[in-house]
C-alpha atoms as a PDB file:
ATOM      1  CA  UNK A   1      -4.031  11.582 -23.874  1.00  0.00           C
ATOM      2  CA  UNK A   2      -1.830   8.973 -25.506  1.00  0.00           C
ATOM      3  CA  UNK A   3       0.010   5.890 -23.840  1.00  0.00           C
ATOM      4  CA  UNK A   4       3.245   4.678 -24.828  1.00  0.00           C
ATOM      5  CA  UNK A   5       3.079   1.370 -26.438  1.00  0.00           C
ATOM      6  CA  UNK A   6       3.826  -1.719 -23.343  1.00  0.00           C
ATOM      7  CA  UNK A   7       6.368  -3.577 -25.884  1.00  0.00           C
ATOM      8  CA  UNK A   8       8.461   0.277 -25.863  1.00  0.00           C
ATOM      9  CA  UNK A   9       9.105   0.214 -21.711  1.00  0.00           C
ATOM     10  CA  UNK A  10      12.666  -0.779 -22.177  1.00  0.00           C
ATOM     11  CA  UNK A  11      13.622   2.066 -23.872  1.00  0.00           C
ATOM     12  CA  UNK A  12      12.230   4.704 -21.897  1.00  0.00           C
ATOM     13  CA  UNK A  13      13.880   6.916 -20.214  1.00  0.00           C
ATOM     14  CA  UNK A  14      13.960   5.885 -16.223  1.00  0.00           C
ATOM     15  CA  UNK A  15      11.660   6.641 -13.534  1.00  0.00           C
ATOM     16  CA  UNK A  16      12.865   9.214 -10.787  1.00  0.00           C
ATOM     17  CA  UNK A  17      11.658   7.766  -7.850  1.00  0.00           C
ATOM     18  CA  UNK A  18      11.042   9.887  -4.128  1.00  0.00           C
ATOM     19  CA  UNK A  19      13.944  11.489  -2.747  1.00  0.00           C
ATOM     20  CA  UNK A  20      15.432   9.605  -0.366  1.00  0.00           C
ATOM     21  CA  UNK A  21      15.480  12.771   1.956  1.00  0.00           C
ATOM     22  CA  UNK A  22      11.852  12.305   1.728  1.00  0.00           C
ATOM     23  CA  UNK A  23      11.480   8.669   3.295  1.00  0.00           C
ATOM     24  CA  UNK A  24      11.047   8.132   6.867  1.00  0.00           C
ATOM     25  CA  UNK A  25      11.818   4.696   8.688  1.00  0.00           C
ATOM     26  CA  UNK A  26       9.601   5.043  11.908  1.00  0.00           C
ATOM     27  CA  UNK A  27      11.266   4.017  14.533  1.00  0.00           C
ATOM     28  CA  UNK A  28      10.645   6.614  17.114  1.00  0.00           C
ATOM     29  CA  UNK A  29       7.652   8.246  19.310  1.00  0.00           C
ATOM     30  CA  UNK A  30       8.316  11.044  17.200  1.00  0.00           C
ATOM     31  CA  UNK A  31       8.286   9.457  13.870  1.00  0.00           C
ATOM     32  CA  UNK A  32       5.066   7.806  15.009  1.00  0.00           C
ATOM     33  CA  UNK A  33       3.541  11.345  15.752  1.00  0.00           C
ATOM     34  CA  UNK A  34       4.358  13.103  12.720  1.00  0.00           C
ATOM     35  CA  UNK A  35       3.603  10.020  10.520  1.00  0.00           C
ATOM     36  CA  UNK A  36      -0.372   9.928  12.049  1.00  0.00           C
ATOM     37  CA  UNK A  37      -0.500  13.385  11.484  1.00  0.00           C
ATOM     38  CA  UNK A  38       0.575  13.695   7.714  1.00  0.00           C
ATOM     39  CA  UNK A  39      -1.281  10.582   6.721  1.00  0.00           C
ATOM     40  CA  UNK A  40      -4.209  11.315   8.533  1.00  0.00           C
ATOM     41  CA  UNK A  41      -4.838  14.453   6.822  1.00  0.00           C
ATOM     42  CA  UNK A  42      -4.941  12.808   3.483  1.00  0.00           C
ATOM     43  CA  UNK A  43      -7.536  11.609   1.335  1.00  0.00           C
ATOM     44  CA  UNK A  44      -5.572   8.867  -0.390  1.00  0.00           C
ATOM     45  CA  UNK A  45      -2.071   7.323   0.178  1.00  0.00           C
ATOM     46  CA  UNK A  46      -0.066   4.670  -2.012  1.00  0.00           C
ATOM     47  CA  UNK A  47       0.245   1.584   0.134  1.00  0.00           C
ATOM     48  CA  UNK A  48       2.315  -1.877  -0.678  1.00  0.00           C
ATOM     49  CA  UNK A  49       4.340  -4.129   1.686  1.00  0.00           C
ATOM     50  CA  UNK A  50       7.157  -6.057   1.556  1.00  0.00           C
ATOM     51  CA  UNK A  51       8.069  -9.805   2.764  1.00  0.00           C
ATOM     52  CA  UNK A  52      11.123 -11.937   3.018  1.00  0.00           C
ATOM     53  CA  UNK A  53      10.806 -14.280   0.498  1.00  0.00           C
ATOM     54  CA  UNK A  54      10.702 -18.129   0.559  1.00  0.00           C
ATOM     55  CA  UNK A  55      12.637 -20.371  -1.466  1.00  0.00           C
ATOM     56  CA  UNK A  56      11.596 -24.240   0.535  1.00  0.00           C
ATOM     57  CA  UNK A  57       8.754 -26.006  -0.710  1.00  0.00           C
ATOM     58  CA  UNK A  58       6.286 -25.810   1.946  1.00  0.00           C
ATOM     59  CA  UNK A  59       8.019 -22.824   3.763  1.00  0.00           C
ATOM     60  CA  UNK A  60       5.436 -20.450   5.652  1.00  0.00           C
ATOM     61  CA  UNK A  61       5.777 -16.915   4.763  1.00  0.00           C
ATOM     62  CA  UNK A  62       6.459 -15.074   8.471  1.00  0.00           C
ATOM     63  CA  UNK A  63       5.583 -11.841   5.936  1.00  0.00           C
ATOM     64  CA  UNK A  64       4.723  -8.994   5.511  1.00  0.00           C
ATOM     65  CA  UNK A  65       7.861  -7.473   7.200  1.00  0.00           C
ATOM     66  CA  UNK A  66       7.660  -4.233   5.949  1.00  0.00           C
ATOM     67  CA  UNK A  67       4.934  -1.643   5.099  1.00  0.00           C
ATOM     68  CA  UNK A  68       4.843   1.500   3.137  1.00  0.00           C
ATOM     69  CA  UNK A  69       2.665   4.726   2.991  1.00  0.00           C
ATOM     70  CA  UNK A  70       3.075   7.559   1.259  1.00  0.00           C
ATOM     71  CA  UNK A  71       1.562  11.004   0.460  1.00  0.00           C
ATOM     72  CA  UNK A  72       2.128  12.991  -1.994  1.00  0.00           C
ATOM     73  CA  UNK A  73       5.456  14.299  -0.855  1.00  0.00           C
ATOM     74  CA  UNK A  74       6.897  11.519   1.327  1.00  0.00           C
ATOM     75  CA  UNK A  75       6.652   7.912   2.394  1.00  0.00           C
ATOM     76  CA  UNK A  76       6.707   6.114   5.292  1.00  0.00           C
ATOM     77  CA  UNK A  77       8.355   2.842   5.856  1.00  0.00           C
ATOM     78  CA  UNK A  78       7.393   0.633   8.850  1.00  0.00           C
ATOM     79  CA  UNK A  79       9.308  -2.356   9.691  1.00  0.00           C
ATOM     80  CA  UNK A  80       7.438  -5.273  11.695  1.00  0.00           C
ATOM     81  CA  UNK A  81       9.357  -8.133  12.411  1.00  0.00           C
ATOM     82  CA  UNK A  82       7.993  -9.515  16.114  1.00  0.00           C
ATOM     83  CA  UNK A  83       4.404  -8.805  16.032  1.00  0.00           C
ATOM     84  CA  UNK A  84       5.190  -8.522  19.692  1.00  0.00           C
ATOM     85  CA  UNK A  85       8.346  -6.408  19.657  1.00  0.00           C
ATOM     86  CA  UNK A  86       8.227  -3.140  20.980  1.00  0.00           C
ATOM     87  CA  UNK A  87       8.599  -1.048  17.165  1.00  0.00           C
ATOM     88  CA  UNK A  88       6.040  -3.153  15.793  1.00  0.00           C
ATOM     89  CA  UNK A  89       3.760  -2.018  18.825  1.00  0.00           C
ATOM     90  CA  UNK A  90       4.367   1.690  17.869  1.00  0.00           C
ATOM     91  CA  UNK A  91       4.404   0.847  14.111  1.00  0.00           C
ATOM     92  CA  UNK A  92       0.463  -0.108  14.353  1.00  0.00           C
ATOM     93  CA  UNK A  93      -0.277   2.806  16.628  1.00  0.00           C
ATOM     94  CA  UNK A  94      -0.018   4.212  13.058  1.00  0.00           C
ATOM     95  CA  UNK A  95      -0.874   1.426  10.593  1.00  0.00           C
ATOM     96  CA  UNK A  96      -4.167   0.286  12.534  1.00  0.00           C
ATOM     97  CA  UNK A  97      -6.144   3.795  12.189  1.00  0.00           C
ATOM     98  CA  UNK A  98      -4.696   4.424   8.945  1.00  0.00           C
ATOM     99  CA  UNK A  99      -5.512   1.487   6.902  1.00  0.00           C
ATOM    100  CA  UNK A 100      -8.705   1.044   9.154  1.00  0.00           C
ATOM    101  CA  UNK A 101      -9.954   4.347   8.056  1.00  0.00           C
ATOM    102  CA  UNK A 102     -12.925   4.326   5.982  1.00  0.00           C
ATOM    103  CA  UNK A 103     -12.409   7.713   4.163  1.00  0.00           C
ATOM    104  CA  UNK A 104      -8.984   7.611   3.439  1.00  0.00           C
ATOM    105  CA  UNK A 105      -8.221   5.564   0.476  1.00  0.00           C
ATOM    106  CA  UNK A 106      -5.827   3.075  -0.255  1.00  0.00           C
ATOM    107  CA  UNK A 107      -4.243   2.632  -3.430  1.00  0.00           C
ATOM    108  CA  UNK A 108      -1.698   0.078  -4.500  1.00  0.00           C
ATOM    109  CA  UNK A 109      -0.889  -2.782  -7.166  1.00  0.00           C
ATOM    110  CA  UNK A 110      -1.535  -6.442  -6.660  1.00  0.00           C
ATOM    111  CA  UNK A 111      -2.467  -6.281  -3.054  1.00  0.00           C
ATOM    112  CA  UNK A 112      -4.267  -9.100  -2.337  1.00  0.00           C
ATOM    113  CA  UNK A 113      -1.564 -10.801  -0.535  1.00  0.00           C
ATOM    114  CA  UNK A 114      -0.308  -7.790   1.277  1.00  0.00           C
ATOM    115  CA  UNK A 115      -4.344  -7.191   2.854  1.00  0.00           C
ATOM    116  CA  UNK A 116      -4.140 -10.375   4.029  1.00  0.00           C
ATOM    117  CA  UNK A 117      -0.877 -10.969   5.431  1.00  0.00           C
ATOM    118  CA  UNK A 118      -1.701  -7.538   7.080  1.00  0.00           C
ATOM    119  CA  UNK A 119      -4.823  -9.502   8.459  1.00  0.00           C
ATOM    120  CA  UNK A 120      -3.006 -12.525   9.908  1.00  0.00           C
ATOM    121  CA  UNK A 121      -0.282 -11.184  11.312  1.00  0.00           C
ATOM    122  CA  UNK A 122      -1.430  -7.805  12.757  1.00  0.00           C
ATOM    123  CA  UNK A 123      -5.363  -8.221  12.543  1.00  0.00           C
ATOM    124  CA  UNK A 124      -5.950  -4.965  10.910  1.00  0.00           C
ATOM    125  CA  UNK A 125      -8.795  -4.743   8.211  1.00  0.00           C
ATOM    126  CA  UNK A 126      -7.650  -2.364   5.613  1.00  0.00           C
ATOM    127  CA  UNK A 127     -10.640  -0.785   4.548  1.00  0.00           C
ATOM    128  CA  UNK A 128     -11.068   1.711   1.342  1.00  0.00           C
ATOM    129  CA  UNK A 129      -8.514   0.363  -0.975  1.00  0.00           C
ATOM    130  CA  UNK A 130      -8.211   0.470  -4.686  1.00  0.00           C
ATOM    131  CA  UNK A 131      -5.958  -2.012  -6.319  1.00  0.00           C
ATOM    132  CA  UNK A 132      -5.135  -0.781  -9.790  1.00  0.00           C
ATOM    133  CA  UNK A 133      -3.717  -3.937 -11.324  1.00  0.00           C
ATOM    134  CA  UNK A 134      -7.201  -4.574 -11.819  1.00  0.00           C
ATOM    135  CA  UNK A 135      -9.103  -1.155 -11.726  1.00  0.00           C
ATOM    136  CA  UNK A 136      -6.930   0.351 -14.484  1.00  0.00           C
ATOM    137  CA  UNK A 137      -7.521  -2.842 -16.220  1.00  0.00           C
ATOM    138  CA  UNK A 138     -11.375  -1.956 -16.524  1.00  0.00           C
ATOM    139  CA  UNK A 139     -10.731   0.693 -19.105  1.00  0.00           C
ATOM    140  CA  UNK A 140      -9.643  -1.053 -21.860  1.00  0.00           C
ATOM    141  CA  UNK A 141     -12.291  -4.090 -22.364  1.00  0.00           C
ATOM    142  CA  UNK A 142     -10.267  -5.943 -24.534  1.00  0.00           C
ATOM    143  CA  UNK A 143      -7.370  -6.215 -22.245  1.00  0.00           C
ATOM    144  CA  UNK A 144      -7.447  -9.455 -20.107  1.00  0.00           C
ATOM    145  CA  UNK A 145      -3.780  -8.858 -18.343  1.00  0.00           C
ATOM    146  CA  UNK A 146      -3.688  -6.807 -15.172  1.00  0.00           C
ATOM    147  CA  UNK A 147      -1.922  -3.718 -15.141  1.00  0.00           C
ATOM    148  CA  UNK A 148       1.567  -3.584 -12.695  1.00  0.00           C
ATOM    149  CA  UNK A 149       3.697  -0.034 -11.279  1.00  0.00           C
ATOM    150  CA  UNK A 150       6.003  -0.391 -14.769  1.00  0.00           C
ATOM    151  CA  UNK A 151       2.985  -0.718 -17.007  1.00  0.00           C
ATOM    152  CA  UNK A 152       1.024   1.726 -15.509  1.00  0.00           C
ATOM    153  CA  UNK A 153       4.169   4.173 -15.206  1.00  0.00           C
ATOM    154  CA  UNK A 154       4.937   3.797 -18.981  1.00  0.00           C
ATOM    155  CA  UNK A 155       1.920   3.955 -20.748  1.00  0.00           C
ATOM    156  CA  UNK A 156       0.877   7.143 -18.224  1.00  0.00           C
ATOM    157  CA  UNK A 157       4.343   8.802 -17.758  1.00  0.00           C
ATOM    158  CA  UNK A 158       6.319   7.447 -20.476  1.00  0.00           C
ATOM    159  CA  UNK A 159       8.809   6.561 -18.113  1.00  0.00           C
ATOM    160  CA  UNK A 160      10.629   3.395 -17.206  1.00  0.00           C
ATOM    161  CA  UNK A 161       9.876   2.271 -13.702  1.00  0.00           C
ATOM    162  CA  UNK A 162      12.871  -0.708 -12.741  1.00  0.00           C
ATOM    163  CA  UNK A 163      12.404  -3.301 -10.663  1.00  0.00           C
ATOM    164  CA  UNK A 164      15.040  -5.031  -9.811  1.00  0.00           C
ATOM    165  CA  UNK A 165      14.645  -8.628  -9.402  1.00  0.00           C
ATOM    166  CA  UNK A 166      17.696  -8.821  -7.284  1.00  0.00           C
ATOM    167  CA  UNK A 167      16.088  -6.319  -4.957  1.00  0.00           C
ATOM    168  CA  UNK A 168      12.794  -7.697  -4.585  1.00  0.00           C
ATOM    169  CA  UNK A 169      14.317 -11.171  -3.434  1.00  0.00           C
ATOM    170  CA  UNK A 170      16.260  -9.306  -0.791  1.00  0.00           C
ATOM    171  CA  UNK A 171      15.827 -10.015   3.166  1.00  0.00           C
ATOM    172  CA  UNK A 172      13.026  -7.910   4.192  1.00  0.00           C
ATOM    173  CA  UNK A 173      13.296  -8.990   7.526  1.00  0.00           C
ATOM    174  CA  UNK A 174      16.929  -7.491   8.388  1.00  0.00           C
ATOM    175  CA  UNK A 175      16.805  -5.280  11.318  1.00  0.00           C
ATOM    176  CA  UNK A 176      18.488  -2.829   8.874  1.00  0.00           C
ATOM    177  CA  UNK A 177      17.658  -2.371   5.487  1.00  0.00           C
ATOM    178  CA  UNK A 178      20.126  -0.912   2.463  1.00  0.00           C
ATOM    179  CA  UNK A 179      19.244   2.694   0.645  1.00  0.00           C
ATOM    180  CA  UNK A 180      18.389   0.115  -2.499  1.00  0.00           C
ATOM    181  CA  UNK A 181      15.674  -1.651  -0.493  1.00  0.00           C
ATOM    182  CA  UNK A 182      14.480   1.651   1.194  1.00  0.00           C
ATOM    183  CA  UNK A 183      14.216   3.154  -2.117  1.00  0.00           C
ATOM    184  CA  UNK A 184      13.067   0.546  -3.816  1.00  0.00           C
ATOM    185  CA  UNK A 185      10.161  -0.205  -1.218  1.00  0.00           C
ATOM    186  CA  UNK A 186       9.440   3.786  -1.231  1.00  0.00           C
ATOM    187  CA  UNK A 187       8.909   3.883  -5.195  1.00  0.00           C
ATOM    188  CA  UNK A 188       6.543   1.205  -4.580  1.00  0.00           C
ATOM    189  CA  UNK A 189       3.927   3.238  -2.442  1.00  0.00           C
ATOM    190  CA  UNK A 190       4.686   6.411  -3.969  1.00  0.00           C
ATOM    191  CA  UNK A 191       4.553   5.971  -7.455  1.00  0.00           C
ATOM    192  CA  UNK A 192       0.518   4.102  -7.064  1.00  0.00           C
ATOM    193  CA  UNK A 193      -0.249   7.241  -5.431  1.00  0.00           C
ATOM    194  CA  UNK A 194       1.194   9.235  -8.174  1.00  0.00           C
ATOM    195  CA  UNK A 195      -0.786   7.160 -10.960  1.00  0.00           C
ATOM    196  CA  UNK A 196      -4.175   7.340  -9.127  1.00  0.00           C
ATOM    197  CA  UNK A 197      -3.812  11.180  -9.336  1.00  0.00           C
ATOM    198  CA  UNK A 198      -2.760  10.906 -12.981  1.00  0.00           C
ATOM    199  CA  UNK A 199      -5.758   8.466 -13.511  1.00  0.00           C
ATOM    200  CA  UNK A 200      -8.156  10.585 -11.813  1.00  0.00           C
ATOM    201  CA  UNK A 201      -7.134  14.048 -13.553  1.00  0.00           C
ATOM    202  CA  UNK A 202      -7.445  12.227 -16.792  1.00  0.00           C
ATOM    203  CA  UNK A 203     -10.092   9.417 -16.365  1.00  0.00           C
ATOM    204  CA  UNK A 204     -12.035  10.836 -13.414  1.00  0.00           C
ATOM    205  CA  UNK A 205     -15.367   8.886 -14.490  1.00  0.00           C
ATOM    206  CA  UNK A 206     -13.632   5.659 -14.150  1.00  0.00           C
ATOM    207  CA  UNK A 207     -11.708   6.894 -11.364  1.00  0.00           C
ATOM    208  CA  UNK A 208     -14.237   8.017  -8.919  1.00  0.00           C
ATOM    209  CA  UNK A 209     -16.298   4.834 -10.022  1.00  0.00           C
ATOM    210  CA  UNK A 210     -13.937   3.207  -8.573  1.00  0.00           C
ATOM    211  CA  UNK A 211     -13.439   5.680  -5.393  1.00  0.00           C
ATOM    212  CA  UNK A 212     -17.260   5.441  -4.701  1.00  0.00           C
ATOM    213  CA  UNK A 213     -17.313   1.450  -4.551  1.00  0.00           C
ATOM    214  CA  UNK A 214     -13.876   1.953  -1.866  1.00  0.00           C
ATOM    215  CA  UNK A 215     -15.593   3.877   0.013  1.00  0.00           C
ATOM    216  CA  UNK A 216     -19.016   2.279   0.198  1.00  0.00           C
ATOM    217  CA  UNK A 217     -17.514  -1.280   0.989  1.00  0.00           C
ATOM    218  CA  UNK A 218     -15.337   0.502   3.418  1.00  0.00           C
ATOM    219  CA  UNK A 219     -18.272   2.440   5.275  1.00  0.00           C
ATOM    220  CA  UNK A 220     -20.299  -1.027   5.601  1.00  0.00           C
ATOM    221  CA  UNK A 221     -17.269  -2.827   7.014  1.00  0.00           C
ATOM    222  CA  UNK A 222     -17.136  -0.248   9.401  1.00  0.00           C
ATOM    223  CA  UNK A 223     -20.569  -0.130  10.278  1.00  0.00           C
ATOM    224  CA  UNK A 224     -20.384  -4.220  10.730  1.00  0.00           C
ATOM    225  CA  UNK A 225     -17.438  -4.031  12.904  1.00  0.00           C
ATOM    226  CA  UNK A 226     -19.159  -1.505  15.011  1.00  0.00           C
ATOM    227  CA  UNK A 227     -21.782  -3.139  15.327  1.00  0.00           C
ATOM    228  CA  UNK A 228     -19.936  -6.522  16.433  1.00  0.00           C
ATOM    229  CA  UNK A 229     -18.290  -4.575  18.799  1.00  0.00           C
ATOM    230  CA  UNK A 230     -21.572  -3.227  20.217  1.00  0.00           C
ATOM    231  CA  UNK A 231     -22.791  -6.567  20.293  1.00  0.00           C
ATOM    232  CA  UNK A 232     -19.803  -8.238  22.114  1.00  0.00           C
ATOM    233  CA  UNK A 233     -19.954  -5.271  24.793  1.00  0.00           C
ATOM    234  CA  UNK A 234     -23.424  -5.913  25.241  1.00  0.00           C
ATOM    235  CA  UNK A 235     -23.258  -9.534  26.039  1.00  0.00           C
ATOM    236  CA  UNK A 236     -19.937  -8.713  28.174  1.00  0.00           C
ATOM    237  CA  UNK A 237     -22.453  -6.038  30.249  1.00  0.00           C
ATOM    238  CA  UNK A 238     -24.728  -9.169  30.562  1.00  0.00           C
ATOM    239  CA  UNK A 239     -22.088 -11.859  31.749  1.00  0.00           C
ATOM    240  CA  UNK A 240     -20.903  -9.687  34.518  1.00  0.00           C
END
């Protein structure tokens, strides 16, 4: 299969991203029901977040403020402000299972900020999770740059994926977001998904490599934090 050249992007033809008709903002019991049940069923989901940005020296990211999963056909978009405000509470009825799950895998670009900010502010321990900046990376020796979405979408789609530097340094935190940001933040999730299928149709060796190790880090976390949890009942049993 041939790639289209990196230094060619700008001239590509662009990107269609999701429908927006196909992006949920969970909000609602409802939303929280059908999101569990569509993303549970899945063996792999595209997965980024989304934080207000700093601009003061020394200023504390509050982030992330928004998260994103999507399937195949849709994406989910959960916005968590408050860590103790009553959507955030539903949103991680969904988040905390999901991302916890060892057998369904996570893919995304450049998330080693986004795991954890996830961590700190929500204490969930996203487990099975392939970041292709770096996994995609792997194939070409020679290459010392990671990969990004645009790369990844132009050399494997020959598409042009934009990302809009005025959107990304938008308020994530607003209570209501714009259809740019919604889109914008929907792309971001959906299209990884869309380039691990493309890399696994076409590279599957280096693909389910990289699917194994997920999953085998993700099954001993598990197994650890069972374990821990065992242990803390235990003593808790003993104490009483």
């Amino acid at each position: 299969m041939s790639e289209t050249a990196p230094d060619t992007e700008e001239s590509l033809p662009p990107y269609e991203g999701i429908a927006l008709s196909s992006v949920r903002l969970v909000r609602t019991r409802e939303d929280v029901q059908a999101a569990l049940a569509a993303l549970l069923a899945c063996d792999a989901i595209g997965f980024d977040t989304e934080s207000k940005p700093t601009f003061q020296k020394g200023e504390v990211s509050t982030g992330p403020h928004l998260v994103q999963l999507a399937d195949d056909t849709q994406a989910w978009l959960f916005q968590i402000g408050s860590p103790a405000s009553p959507a955030v509470v539903l949103a991680t009825e969904v988040l905390r299972p999901v991302l916890e799950s060892p057998t369904i895998l996570k893919v995304g670009f450049g998330l080693g900020d986004d795991l954890r900010r996830l961590r700190a502010k929500l204490g969930i321990e996203t487990r099975n999770v392939i970041d292709l900046a770096t996994a995609l990376r792997r194939r070409e020796e020679r290459e010392k740059n990671a990969w990004g979405a645009k790369t990844a979408v132009a050399r494997f789609f020959g598409k042009r994926l934009q990302k809009s530097r005025r959107i990304t340094t938008t308020n994530w935190a607003m209570p209501r977001l714009s259809e740019q940001q919604i889109q914008y933040a929907a792309d971001d999730a959906h299209v990884a998904l869309r380039i691990y299928r493309h890399w696994r149709e076409h590279f599957p060796a280096a693909a389910e490599t990289a699917a194994a190790n997920a999953a085998r880090l993700a099954a001993r976390a598990a197994a650890q934090a069972l374990a821990e949890a065992q242990q803390a009942q235990q003593q808790t049993q003993q104490q009483a």
